[in-house]
Structures are given as C-alpha cells and as structure tokens.
N, C-alpha and C. Protein backbone atom coordinates (compact mmCIF):
# COMPACT_ATOMS: atom_id res chain seq x y z
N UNK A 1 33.05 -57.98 -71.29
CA UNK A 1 32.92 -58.37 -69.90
C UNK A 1 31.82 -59.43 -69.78
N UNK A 2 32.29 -60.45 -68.75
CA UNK A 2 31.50 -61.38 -69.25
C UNK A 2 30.33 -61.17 -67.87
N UNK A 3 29.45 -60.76 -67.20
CA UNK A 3 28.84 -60.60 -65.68
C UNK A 3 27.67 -61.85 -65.92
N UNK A 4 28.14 -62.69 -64.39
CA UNK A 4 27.18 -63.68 -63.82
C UNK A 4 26.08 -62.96 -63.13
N UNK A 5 25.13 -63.59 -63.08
CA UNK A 5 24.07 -63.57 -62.62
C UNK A 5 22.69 -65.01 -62.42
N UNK A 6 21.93 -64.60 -61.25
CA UNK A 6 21.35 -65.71 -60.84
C UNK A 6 20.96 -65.56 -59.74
N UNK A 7 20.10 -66.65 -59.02
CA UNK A 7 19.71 -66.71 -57.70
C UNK A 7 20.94 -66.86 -56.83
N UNK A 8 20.53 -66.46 -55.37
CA UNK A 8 21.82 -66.72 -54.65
C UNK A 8 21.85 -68.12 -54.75
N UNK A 9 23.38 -68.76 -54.42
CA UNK A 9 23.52 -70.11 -54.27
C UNK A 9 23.43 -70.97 -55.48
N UNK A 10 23.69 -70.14 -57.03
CA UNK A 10 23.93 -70.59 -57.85
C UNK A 10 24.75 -70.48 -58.28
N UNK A 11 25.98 -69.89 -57.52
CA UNK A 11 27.59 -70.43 -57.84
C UNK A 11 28.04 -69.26 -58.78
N UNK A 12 27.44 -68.39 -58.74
CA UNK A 12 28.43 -67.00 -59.38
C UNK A 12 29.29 -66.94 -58.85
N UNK A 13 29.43 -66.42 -57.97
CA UNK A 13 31.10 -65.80 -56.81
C UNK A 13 32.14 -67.12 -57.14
N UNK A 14 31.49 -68.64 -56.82
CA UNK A 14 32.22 -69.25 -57.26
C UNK A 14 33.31 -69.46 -58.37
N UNK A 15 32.03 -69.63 -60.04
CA UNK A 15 32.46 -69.83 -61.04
C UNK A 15 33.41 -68.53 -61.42
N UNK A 16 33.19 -67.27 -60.68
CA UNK A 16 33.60 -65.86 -60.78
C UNK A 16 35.61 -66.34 -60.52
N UNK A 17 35.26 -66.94 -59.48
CA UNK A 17 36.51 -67.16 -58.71
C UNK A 17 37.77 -68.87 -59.18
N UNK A 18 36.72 -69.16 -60.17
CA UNK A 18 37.60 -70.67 -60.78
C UNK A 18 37.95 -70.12 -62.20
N UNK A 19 37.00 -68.99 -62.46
CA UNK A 19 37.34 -68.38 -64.03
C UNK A 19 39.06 -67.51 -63.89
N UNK A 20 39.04 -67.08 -62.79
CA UNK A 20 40.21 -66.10 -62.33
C UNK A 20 41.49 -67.02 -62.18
N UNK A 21 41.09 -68.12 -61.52
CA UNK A 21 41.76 -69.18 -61.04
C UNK A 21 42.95 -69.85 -62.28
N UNK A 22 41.69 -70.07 -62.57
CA UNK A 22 42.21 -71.61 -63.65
C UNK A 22 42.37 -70.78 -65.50
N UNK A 23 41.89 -69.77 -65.69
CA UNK A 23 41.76 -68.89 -67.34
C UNK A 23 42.48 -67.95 -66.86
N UNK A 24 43.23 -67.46 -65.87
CA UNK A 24 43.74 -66.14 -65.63
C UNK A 24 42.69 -64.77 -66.02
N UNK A 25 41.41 -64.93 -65.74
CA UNK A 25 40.32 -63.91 -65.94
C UNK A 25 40.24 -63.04 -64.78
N UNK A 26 40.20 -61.70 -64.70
CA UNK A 26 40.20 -60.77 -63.84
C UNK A 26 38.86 -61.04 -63.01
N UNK A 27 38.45 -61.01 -62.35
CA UNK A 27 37.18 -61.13 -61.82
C UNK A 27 36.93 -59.70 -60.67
N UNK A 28 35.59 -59.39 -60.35
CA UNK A 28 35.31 -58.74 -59.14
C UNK A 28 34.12 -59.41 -58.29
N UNK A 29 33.37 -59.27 -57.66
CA UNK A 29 32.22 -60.02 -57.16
C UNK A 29 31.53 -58.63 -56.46
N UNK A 30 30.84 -58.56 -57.14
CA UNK A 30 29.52 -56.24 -56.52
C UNK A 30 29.42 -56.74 -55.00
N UNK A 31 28.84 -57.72 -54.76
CA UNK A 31 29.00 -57.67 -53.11
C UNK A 31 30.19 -57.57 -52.39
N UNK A 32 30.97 -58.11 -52.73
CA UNK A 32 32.88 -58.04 -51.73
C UNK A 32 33.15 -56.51 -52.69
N UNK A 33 32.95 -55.99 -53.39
CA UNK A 33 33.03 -55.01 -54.14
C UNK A 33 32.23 -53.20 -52.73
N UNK A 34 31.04 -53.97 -53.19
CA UNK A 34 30.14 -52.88 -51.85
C UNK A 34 30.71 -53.11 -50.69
N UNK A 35 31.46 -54.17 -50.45
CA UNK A 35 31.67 -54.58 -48.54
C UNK A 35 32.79 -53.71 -48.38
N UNK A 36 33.87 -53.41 -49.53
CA UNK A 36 34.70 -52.65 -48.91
C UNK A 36 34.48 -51.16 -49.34
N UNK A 37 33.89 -51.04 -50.23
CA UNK A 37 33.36 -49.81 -50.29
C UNK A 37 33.20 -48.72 -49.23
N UNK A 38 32.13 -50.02 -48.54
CA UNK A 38 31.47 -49.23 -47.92
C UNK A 38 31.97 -49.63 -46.20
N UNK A 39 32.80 -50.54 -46.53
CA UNK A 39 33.28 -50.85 -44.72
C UNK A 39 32.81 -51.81 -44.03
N UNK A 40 31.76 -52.16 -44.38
CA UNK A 40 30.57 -52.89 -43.62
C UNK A 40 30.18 -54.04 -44.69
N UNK A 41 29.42 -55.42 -43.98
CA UNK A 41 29.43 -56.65 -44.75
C UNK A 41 27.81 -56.07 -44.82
N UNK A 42 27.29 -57.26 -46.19
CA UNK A 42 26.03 -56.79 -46.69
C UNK A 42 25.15 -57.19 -45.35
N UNK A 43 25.14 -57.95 -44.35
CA UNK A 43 24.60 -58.07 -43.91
C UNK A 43 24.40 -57.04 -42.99
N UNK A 44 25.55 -56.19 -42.03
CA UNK A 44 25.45 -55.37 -41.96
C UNK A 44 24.44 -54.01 -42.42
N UNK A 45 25.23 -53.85 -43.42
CA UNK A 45 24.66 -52.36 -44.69
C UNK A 45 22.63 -53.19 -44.16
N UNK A 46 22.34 -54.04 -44.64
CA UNK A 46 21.21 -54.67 -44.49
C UNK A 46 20.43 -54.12 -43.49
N UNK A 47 21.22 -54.44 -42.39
CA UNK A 47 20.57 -54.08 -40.84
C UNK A 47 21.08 -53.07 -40.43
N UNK A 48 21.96 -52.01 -40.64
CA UNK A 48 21.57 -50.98 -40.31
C UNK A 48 21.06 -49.71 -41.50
N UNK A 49 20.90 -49.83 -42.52
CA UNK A 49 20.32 -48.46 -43.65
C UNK A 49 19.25 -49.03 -44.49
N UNK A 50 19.32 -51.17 -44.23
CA UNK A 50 18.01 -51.16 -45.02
C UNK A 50 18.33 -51.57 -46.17
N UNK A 51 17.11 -52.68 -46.99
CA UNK A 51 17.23 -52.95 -48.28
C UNK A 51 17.31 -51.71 -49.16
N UNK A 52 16.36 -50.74 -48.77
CA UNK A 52 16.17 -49.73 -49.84
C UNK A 52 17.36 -48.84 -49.80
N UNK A 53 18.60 -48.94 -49.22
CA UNK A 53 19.47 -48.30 -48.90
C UNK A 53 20.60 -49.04 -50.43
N UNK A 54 20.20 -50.35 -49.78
CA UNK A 54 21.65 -51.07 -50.43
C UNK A 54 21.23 -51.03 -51.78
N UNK A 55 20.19 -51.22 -52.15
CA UNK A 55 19.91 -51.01 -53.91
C UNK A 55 20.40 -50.17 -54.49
N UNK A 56 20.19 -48.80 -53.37
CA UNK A 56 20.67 -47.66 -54.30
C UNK A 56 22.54 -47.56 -54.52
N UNK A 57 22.59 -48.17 -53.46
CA UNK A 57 24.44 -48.04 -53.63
C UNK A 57 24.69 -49.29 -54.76
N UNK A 58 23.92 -50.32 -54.75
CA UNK A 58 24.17 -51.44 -55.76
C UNK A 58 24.17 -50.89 -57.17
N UNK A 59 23.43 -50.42 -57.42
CA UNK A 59 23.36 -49.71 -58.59
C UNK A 59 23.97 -48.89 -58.38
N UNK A 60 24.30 -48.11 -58.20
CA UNK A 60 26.21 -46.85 -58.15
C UNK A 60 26.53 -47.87 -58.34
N UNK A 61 27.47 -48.78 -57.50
CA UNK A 61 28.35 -49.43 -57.81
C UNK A 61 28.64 -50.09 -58.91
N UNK A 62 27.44 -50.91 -59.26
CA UNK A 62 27.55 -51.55 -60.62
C UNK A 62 27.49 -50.57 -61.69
N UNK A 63 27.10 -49.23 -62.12
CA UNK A 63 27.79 -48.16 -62.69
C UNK A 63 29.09 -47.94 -62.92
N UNK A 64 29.68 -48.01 -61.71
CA UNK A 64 30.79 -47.63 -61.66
C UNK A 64 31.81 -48.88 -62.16
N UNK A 65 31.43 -49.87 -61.78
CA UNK A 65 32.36 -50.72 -62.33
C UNK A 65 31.85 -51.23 -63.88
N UNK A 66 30.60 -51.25 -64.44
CA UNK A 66 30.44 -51.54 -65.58
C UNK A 66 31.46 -50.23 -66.70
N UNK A 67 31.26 -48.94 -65.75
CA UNK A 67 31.88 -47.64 -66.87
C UNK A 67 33.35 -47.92 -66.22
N UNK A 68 34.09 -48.41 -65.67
CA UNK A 68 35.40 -47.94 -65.11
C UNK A 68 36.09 -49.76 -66.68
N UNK A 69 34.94 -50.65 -66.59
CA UNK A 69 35.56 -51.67 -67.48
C UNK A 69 36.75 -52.43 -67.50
N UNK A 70 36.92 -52.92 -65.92
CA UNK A 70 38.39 -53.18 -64.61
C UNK A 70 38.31 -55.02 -65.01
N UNK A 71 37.27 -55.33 -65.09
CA UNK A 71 37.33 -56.55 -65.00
C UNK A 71 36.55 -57.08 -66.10
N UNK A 72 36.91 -58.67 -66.42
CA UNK A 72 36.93 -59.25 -67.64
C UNK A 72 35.47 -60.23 -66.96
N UNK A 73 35.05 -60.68 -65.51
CA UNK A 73 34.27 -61.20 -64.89
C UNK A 73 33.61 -60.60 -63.89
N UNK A 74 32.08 -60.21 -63.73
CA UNK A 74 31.54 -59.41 -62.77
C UNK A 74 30.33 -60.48 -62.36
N UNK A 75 30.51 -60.82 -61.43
CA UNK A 75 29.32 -61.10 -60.35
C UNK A 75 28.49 -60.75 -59.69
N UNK A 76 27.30 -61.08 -59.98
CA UNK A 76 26.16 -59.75 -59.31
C UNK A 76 25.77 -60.24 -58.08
N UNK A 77 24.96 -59.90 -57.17
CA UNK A 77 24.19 -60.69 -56.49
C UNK A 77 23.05 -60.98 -56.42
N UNK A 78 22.30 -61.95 -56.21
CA UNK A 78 21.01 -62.43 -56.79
C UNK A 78 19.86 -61.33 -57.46
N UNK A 79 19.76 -60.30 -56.41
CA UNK A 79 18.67 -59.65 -56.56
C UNK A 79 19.01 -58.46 -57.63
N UNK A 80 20.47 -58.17 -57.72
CA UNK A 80 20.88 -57.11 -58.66
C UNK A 80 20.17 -56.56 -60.21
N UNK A 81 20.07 -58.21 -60.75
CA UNK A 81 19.25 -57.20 -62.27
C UNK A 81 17.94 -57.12 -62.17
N UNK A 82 17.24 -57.17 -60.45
CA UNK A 82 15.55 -57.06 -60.56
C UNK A 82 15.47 -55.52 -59.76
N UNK A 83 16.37 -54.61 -59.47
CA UNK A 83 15.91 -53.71 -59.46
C UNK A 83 16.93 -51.93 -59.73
N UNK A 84 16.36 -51.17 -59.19
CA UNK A 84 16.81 -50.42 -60.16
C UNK A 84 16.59 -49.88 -61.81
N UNK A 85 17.70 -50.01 -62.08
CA UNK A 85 17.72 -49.75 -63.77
C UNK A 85 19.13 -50.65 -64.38
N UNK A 86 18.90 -52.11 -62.97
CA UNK A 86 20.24 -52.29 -63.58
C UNK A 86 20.13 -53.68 -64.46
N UNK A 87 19.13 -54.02 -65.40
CA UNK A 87 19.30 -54.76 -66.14
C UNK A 87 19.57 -54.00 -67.21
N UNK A 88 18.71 -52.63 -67.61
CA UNK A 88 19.05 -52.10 -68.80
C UNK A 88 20.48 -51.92 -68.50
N UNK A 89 21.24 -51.43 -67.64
CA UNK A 89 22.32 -50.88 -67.74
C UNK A 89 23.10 -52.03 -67.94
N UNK A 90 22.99 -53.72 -68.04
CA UNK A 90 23.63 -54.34 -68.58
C UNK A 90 23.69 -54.64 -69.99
N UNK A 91 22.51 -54.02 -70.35
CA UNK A 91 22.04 -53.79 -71.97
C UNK A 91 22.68 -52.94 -72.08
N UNK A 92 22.75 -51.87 -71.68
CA UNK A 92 23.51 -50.52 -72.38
C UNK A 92 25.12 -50.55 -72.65
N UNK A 93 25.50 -51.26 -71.60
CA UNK A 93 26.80 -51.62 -72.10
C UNK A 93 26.93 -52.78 -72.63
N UNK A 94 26.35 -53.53 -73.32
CA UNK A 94 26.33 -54.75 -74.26
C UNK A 94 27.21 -55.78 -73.21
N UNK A 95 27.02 -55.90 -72.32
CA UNK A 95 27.71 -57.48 -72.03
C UNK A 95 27.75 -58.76 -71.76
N UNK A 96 28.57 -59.35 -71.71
CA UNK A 96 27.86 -60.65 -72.33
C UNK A 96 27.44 -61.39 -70.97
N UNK A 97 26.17 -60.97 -70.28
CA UNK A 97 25.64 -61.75 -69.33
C UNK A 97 25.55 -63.09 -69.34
N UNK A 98 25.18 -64.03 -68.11
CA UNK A 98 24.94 -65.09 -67.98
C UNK A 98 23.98 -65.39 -67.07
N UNK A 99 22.93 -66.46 -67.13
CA UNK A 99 22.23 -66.48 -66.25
C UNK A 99 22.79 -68.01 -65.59
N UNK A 100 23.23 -68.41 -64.70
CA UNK A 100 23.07 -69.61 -64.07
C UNK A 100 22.34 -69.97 -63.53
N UNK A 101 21.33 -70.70 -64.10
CA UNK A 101 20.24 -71.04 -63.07
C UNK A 101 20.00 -72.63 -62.50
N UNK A 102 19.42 -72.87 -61.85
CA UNK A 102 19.74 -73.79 -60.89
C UNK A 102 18.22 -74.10 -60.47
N UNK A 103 17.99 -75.45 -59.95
CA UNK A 103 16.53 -75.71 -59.92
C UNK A 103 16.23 -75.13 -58.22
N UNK A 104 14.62 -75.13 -58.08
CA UNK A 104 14.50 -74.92 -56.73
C UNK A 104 15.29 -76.29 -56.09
N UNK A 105 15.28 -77.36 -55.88
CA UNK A 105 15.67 -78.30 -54.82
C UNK A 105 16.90 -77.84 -54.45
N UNK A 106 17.82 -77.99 -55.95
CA UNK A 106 19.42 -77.35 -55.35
C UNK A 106 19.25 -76.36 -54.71
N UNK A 107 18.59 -75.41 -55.35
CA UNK A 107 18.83 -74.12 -54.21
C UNK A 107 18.64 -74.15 -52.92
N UNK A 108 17.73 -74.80 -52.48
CA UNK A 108 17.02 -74.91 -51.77
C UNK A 108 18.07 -75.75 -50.62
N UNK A 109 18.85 -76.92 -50.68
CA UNK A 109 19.16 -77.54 -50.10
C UNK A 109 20.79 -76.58 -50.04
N UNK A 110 21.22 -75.75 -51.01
CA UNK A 110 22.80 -75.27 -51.21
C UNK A 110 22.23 -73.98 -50.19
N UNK A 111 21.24 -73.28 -50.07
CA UNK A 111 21.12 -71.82 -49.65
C UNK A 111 20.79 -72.40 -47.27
N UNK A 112 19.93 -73.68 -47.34
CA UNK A 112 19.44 -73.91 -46.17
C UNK A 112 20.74 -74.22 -45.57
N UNK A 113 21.99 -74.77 -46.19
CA UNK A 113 23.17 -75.12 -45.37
C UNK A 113 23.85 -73.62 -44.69
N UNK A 114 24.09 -72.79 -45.60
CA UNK A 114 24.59 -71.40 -44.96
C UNK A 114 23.92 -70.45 -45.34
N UNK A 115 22.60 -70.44 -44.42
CA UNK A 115 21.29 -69.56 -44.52
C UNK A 115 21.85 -68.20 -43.69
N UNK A 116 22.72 -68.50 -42.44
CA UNK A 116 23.11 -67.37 -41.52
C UNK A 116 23.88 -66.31 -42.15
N UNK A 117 24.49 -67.23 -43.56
CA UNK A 117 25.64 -65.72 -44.18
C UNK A 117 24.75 -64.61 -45.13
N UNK A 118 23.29 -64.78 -45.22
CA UNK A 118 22.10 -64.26 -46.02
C UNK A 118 21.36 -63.81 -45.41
N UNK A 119 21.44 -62.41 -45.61
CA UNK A 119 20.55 -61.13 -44.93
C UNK A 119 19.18 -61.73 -45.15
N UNK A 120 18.63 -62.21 -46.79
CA UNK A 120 17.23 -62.15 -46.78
C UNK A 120 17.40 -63.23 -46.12
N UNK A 121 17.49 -64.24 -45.89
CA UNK A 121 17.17 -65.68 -45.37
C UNK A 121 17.40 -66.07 -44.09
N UNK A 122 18.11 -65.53 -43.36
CA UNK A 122 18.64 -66.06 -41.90
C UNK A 122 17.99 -66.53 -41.37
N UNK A 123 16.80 -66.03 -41.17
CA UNK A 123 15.72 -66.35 -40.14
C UNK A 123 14.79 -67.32 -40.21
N UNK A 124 15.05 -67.71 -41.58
CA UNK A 124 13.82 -69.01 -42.18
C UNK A 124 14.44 -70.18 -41.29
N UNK A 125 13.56 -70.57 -40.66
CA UNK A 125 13.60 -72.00 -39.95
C UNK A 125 13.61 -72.84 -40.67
N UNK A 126 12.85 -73.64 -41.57
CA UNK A 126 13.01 -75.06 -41.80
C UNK A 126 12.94 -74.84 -43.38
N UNK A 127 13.10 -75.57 -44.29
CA UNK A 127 13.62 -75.91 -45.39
C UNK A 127 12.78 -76.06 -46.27
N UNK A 128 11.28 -76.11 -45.62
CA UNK A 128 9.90 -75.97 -46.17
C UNK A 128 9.91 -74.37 -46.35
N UNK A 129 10.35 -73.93 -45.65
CA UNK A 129 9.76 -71.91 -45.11
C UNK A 129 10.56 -71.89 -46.25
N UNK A 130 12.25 -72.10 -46.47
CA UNK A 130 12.97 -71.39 -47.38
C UNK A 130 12.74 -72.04 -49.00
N UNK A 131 12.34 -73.12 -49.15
CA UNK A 131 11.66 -73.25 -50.22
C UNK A 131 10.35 -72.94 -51.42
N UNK A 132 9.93 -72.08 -49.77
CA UNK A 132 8.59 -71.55 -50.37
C UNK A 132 8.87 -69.82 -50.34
N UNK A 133 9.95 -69.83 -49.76
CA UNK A 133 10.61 -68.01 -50.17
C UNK A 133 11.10 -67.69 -51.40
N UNK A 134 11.93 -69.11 -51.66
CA UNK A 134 12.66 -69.11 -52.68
C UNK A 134 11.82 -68.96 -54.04
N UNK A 135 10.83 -69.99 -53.68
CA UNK A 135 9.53 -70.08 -55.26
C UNK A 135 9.20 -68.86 -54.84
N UNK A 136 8.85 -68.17 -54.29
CA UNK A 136 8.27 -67.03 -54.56
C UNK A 136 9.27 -65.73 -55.29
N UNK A 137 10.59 -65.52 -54.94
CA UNK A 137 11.38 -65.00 -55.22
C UNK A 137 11.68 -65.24 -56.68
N UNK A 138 12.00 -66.65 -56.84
CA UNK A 138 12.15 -66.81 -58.33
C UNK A 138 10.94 -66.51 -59.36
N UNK A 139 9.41 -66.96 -58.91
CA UNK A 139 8.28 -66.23 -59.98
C UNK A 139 8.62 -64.69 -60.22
N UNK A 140 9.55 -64.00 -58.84
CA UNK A 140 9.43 -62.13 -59.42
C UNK A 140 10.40 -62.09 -60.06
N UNK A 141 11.99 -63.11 -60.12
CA UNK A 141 12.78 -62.45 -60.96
C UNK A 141 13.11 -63.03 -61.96
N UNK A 142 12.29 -64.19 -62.12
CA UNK A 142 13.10 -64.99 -63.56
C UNK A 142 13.04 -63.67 -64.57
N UNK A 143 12.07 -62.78 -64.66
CA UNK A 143 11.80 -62.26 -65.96
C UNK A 143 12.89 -61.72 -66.08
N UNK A 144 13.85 -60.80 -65.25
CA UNK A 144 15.02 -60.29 -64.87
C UNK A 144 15.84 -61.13 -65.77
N UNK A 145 16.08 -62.33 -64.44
CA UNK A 145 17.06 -63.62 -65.34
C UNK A 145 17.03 -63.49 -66.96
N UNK A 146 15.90 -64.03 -66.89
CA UNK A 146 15.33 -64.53 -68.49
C UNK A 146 16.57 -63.29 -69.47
N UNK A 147 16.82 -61.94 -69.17
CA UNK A 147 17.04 -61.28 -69.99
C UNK A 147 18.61 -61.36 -70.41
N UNK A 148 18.92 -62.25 -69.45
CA UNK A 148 20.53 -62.67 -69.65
C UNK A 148 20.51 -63.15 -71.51
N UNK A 149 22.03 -62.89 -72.10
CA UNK A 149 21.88 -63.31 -73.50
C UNK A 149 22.01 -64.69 -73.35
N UNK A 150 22.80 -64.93 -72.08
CA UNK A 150 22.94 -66.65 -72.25
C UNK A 150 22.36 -67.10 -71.33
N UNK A 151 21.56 -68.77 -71.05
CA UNK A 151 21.28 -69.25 -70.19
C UNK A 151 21.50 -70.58 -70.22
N UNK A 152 22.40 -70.86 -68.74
CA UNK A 152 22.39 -72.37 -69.08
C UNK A 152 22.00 -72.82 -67.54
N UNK A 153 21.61 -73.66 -67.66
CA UNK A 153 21.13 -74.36 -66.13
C UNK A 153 22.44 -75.45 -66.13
N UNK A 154 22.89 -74.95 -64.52
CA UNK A 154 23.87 -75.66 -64.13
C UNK A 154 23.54 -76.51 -62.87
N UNK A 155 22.26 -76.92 -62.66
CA UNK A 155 21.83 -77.56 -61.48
C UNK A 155 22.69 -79.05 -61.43
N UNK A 156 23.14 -79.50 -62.36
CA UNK A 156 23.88 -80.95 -62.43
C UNK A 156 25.26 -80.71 -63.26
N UNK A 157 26.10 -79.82 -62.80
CA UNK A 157 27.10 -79.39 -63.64
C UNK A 157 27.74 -79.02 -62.55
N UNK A 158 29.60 -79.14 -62.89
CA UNK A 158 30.59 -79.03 -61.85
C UNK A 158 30.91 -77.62 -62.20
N UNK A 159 31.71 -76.76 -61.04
CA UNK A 159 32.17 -76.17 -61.60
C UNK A 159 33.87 -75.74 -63.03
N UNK A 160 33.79 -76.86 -63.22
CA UNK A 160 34.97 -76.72 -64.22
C UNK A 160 34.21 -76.51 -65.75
N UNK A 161 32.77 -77.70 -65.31
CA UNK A 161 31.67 -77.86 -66.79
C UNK A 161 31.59 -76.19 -67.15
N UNK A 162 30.75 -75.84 -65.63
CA UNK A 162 30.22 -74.24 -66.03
C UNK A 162 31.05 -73.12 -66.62
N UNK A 163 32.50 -73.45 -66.52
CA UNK A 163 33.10 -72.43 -66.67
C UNK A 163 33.89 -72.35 -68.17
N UNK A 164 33.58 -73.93 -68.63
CA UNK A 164 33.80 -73.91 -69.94
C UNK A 164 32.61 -73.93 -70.97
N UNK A 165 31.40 -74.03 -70.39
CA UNK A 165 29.76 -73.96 -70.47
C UNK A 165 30.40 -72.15 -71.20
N UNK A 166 30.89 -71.38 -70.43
CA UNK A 166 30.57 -69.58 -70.26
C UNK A 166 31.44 -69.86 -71.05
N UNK A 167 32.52 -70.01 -71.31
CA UNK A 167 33.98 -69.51 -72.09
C UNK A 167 33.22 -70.07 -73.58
N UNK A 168 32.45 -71.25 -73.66
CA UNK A 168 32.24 -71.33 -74.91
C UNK A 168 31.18 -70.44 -75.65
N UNK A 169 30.41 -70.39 -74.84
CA UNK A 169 29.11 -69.50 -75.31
C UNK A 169 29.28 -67.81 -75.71
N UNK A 170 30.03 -67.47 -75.07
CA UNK A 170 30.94 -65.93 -75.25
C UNK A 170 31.62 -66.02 -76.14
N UNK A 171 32.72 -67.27 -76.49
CA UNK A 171 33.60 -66.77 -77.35
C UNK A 171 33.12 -67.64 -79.01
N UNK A 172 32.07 -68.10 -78.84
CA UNK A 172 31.02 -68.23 -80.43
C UNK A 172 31.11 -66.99 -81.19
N UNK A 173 30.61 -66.38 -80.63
CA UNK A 173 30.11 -65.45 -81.13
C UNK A 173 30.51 -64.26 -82.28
C-alpha cells in the first residue's frame, strides 16, 4: 500500500485521485473516509467534539483501514502521522509511505485560496497570518514527515510528474 502524506495543500487527495484515475489504483482518502463514517464533514466533527475528538477516531480509522488492506492508495490528512501512534502504525505495517512536500510559498498561496474548506485555517485573515501558521506547523511536523521512506518535493511538479515520481520510487525496490 502505497499512503500519501504531507501538509495540507500538497496534493495528496489529488495525486490519490489521478493514481486511481489514470493506473487503475484503488485509492481511499481517511478524511472522505471519516466524513462518512461518521456522517458529518471534518469541519463539522471539528466544531462540534473537537480536535481531540477527531484524532482519536483518525487513528481508529486509519487502523482499520491499514488492517482491513482495501486499498492499493491511502491518503492521510496533514496532521495524521503527528499524532497518536499513527506514524509507528505506518511502520508496523511496512508501507510504502510518501511524503510530498511542498515549499512554504506554495502552500501558502494553494491553502489561502480555499482557506474556508479548513477547519484549522478558516479564520486566518491575510496571507501573512497563514504563512506564519503554516511555518510554525511545519517546524512541529516535519519530524513526522521526515519519517516517510520516500520523499520527494513536488513544489514545481505536475501532477502526472508526481504520480510517476511515486510509481517509480515504490516499484525500485
């Protein structure tokens, strides 16, 4: 199983969804995964039970779909392998992670266009505020990131590059 991972707005769900597309790869995405789960959009789950709510179901969930082994592509969402126990548990089942990472500017300018569909971010006014959320966010989780087996920075890469970027790096091996 191949699971993306990264800051938001670095094109997991995407590349999740061109890998399915265009390679015939099964994909799931843990957030549209939790939304029907649980009934309610993350933003939702967010505002009414709380970050400390949704972690704990994030991790079930990603349990459940790492042990159920449904899909050939899993998409996390940004914050997924910084808490919990769910980076080891991507270690424990050996898979072949990815980190996409992406510089602050891109992010910065890809996350400020549809800031309203992002529980943590909605509220950041100007592009200075969310740039300086963002650096802060990324000093706590690169170490997270970092633990991906692969990393490629796709800040200047299409998505067709990235998705043959992943297909090659997985199937080296």
């Amino acid at each position: 199983m191949i699971v993306l991972i990264g800051y938001m707005g670095s094109g997991k769900s995407s590349v999740a969804q061109y890998l399915n597309s265009n390679y015939s790869l099964s994909y799931c995405d843990l957030d549209d995964y939790i939304e029907n789960e649980e009934q309610k959009s993350i933003s939702e789950i967010f505002e009414q039970k709380g970050e400390i709510y949704f972690r704990k179901i994030e991790n079930l969930y990603l349990k459940e779909l790492l042990t159920q082994n449904r899909y050939q592509i899993l998409s996390l969402g940004g914050g997924t392998p910084c808490y919990a126990n769910n980076s080891d548990l991507l270690k424990k089942f050996e898979v072949d992670s990815v980190y996409l990472k992406v510089d602050l500017d891109m992010l910065t300018y890809r996350l400020f266009q549809n800031k309203q569909d992002r529980p943590l971010i909605c509220n950041v006014e100007s592009e200075s505020q969310l740039k300086d959320f963002i650096r802060k966010h990324l000093f706590e989780r690169e170490f997270y990131y970092r633990q991906a087996r692969y990393i490629i920075n796709v800040t200047e890469m299409q998505i067709g590059e990235i998705a043959k970027s992943i297909l090659n790096k997985v199937s080296s091996e």
